[in-house]
N, C-alpha and C. Protein backbone atom coordinates (compact mmCIF):
# COMPACT_ATOMS: atom_id res chain seq x y z
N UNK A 1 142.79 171.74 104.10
CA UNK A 1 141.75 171.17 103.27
C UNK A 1 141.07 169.98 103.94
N UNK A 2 141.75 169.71 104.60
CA UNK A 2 141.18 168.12 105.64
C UNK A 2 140.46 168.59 106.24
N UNK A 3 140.22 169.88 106.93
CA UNK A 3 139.07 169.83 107.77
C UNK A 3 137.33 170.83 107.01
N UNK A 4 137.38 170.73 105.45
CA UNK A 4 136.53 170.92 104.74
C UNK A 4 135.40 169.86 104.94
N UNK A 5 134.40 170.34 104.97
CA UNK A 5 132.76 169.73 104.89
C UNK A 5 133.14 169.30 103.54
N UNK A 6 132.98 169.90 102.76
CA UNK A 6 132.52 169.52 100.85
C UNK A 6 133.79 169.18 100.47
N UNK A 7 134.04 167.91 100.02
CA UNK A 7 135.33 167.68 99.60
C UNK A 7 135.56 167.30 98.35
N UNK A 8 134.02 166.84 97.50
CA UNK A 8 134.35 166.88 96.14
C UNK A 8 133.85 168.24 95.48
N UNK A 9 134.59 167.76 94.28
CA UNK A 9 134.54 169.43 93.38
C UNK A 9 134.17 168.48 92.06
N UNK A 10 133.08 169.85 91.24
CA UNK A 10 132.56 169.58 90.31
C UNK A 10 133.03 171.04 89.39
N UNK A 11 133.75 170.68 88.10
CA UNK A 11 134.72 171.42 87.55
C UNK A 11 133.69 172.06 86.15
N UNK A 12 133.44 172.91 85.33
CA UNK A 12 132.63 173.30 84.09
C UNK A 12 132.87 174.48 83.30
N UNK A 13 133.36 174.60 82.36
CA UNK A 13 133.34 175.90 81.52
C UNK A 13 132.56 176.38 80.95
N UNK A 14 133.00 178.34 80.98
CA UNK A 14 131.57 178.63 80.49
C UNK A 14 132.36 179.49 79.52
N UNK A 15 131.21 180.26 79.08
CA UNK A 15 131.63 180.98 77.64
C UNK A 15 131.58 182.39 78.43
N UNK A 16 132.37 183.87 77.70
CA UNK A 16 132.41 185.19 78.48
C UNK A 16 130.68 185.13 78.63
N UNK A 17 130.15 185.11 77.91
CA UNK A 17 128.92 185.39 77.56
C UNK A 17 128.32 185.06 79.02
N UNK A 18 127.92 183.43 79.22
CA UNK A 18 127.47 182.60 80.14
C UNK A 18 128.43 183.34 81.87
N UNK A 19 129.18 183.64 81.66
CA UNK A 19 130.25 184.27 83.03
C UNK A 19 129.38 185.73 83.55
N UNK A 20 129.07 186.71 82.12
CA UNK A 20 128.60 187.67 82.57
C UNK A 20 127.20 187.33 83.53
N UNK A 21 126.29 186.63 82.20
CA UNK A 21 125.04 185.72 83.06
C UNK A 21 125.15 185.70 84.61
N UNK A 22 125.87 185.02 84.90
CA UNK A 22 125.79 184.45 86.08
C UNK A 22 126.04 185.18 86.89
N UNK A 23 126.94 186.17 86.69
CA UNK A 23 127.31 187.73 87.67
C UNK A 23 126.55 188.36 87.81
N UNK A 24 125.39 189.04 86.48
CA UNK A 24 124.51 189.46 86.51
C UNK A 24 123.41 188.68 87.54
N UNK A 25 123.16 187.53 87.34
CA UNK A 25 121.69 187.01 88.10
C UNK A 25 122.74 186.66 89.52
N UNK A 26 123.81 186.93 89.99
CA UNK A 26 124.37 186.82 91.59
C UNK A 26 124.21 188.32 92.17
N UNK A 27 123.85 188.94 91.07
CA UNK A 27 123.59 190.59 91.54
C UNK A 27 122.37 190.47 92.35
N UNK A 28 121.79 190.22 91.27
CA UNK A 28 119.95 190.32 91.41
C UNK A 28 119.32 189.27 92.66
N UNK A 29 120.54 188.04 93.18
CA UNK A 29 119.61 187.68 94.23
C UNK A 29 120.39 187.98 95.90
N UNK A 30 121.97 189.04 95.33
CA UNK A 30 122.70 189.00 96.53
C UNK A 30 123.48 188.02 97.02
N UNK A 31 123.75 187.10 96.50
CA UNK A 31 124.89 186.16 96.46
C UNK A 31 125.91 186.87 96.09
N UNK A 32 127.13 186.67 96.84
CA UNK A 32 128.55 187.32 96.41
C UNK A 32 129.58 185.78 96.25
N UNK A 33 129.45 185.00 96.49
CA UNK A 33 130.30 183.70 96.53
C UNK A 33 129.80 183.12 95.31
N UNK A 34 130.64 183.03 94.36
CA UNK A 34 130.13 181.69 92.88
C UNK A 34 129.64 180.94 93.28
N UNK A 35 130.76 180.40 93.68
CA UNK A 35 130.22 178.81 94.74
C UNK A 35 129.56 178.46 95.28
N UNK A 36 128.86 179.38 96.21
CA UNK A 36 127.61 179.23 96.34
C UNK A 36 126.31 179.45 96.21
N UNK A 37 126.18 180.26 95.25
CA UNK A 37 125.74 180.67 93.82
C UNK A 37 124.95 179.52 92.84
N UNK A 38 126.54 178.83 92.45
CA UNK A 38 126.53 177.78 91.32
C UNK A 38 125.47 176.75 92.21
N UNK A 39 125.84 176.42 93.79
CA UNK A 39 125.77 175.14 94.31
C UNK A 39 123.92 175.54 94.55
N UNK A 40 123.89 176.45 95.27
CA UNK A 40 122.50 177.08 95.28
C UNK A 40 121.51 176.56 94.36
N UNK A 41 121.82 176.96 92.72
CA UNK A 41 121.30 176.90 91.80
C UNK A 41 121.65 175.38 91.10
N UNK A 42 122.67 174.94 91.33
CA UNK A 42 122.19 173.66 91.10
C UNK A 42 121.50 172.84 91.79
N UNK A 43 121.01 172.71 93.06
CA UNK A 43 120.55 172.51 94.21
C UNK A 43 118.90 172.14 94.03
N UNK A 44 118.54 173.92 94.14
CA UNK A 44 117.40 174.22 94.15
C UNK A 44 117.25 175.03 93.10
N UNK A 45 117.62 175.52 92.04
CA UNK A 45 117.34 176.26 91.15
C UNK A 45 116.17 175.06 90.48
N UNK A 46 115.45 176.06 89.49
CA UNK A 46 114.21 175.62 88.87
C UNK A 46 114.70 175.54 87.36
N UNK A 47 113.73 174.99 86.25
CA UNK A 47 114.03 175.35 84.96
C UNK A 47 112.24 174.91 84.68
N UNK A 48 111.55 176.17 84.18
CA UNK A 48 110.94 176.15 83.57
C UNK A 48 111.03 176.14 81.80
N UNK A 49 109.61 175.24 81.58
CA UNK A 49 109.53 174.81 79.98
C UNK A 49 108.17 175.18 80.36
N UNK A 50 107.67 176.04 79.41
CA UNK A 50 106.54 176.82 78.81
C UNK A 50 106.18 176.43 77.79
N UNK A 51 104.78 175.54 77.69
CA UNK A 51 104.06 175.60 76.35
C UNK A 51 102.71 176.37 76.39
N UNK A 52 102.75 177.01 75.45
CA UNK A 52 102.21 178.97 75.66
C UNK A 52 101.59 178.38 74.69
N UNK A 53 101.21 177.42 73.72
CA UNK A 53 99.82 177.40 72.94
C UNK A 53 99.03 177.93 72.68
N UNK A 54 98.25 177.34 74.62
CA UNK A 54 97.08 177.55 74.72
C UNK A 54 97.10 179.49 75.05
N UNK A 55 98.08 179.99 75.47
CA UNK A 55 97.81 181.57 75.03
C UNK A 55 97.79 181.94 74.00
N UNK A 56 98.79 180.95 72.92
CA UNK A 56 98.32 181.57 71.79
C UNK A 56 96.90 181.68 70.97
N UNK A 57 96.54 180.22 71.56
CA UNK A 57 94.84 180.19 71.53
C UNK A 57 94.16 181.15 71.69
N UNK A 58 94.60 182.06 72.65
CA UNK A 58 93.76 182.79 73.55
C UNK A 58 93.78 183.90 73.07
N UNK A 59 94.81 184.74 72.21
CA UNK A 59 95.36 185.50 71.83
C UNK A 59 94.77 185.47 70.11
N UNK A 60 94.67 184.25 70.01
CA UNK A 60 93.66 184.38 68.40
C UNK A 60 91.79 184.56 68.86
N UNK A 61 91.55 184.02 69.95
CA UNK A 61 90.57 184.17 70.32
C UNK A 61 90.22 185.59 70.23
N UNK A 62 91.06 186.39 70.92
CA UNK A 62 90.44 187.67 71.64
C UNK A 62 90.77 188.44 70.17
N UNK A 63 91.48 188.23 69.44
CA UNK A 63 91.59 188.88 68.21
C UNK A 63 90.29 188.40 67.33
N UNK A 64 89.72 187.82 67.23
CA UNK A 64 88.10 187.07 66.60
C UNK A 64 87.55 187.77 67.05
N UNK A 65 86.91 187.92 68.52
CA UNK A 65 86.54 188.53 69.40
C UNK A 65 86.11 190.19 68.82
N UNK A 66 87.38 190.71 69.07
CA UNK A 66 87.53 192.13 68.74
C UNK A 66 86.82 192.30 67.22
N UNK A 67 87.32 191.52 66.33
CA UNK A 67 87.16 191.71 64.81
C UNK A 67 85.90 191.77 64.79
N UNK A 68 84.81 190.60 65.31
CA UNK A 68 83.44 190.45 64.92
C UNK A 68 82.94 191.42 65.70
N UNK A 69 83.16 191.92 66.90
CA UNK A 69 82.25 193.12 67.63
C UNK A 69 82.54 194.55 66.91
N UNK A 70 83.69 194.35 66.40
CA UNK A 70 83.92 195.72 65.48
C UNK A 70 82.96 195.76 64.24
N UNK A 71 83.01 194.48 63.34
CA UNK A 71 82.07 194.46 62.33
C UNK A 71 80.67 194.54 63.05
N UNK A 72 80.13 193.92 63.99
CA UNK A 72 78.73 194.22 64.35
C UNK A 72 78.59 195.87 64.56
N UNK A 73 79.43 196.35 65.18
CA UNK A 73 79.12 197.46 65.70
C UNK A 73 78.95 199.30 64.17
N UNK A 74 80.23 198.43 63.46
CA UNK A 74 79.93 198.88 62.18
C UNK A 74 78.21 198.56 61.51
N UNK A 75 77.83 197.58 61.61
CA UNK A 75 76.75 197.11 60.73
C UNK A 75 75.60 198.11 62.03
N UNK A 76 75.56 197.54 62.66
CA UNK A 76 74.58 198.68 64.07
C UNK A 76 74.35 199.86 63.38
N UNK A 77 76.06 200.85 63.34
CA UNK A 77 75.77 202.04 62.90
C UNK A 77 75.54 202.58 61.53
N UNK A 78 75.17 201.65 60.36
CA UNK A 78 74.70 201.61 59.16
C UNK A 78 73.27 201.81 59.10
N UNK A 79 72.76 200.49 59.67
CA UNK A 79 71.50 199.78 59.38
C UNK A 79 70.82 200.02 60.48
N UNK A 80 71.75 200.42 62.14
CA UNK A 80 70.50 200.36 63.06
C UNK A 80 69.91 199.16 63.57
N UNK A 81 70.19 197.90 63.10
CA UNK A 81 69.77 196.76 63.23
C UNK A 81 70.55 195.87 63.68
N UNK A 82 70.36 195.10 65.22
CA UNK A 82 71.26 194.37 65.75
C UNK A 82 70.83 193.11 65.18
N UNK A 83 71.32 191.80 65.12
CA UNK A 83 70.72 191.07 64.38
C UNK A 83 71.21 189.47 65.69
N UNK A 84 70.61 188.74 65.36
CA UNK A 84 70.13 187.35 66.72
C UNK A 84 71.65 186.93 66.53
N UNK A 85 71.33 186.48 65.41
CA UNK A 85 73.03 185.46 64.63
C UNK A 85 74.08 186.13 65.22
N UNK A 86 74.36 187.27 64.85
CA UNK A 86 75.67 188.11 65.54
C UNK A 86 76.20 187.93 67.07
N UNK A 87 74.55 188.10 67.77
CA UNK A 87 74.79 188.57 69.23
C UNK A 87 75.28 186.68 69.51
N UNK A 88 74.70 185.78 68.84
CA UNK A 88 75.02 184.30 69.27
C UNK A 88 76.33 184.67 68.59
N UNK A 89 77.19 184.54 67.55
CA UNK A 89 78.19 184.52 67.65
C UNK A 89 79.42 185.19 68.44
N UNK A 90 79.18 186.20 69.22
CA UNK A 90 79.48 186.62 70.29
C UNK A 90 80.10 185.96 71.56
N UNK A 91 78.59 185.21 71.67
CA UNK A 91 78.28 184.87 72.72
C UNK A 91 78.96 183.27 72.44
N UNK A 92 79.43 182.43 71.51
CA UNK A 92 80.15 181.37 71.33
C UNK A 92 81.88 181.74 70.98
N UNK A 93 82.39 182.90 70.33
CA UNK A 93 83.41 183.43 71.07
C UNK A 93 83.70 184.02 72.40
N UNK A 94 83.04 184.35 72.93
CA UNK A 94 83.27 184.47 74.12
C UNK A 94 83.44 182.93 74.83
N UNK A 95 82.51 182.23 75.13
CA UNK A 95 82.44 181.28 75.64
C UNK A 95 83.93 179.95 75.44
N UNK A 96 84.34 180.75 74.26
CA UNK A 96 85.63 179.39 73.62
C UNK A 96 86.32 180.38 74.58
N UNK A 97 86.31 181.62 74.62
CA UNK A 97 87.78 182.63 75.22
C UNK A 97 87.92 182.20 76.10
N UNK A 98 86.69 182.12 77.02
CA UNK A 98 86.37 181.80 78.53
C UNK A 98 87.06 180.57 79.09
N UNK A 99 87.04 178.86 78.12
CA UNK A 99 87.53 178.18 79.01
C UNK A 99 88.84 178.15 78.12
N UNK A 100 89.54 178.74 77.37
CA UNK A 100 91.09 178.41 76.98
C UNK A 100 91.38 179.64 77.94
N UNK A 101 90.66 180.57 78.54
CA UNK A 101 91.47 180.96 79.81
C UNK A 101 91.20 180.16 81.25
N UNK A 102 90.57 179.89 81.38
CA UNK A 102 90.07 179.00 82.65
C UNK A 102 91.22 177.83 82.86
N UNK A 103 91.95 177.15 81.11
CA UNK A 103 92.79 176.15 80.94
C UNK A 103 94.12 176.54 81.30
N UNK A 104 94.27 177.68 80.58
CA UNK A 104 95.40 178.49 80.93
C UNK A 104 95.57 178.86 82.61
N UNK A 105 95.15 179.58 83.51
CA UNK A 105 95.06 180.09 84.58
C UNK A 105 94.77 178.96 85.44
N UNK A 106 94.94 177.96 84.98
CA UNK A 106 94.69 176.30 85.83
C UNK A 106 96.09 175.87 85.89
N UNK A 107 96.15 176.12 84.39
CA UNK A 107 98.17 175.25 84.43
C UNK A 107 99.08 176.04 85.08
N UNK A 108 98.33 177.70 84.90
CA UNK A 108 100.06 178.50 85.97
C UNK A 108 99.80 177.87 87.64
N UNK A 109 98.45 177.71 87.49
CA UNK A 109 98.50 177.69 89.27
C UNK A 109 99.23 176.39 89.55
N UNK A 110 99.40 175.43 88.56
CA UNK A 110 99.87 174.44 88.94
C UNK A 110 101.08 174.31 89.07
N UNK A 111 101.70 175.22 88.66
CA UNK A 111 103.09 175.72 88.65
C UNK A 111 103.59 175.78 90.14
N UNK A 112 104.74 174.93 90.33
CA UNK A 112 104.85 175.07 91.83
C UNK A 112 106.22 175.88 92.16
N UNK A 113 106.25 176.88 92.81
CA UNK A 113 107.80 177.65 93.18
C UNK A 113 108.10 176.95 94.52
């Protein structure tokens, strides 16, 4: 043991549950050693925190979106008559969709691996 590099040890229990975990994701990156596994991932492992909001924003958006071009397109095939107001409201859902994705697709890039 005296002629070990790493001489302290860091000791932790896990639950069966948390044991399988970790076997499972030592599969998936080819690690066969815990140990260096555990040390790996405590190391350099990441932990992402996701605030998905603004998709959910985005996701009520495109549902608006859909709803009002469906009703226009209904009223079209009634009346025949496209009407100014409609095509502007369109055109101001779209435009909200546009930058809560522009906001969105800004913050993943900022995401650094």
């Amino acid at each position: 043991m005296e002629n070990r590099k790493r001489k302290q040890r860091i000791f932790f229990r896990v639950s069966e549950k948390e044991l399988v975990l970790i076997a499972e994701r030592m599969k998936l990156t080819g690690i066969q050693n815990r140990e260096a596994y555990l040390r790996k991932m405590a190391i350099d492992g990441y932990i992402l925190n996701l605030d998905l909001s603004d998709i959910q924003k985005m996701i009520y958006l495109l549902g608006n979106a859909a709803n009002n071009l469906n009703q226009i397109a209904k009223r079209v095939n009634v009346s025949q008559n496209v009407y100014k107001d409609d095509i502007n409201d369109l055109r101001e859902n779209y435009n909200k969709l546009w930058e809560t994705s522009k906001t969105v697709l800004d913050r993943f890039l900022k995401i650094q691996l």
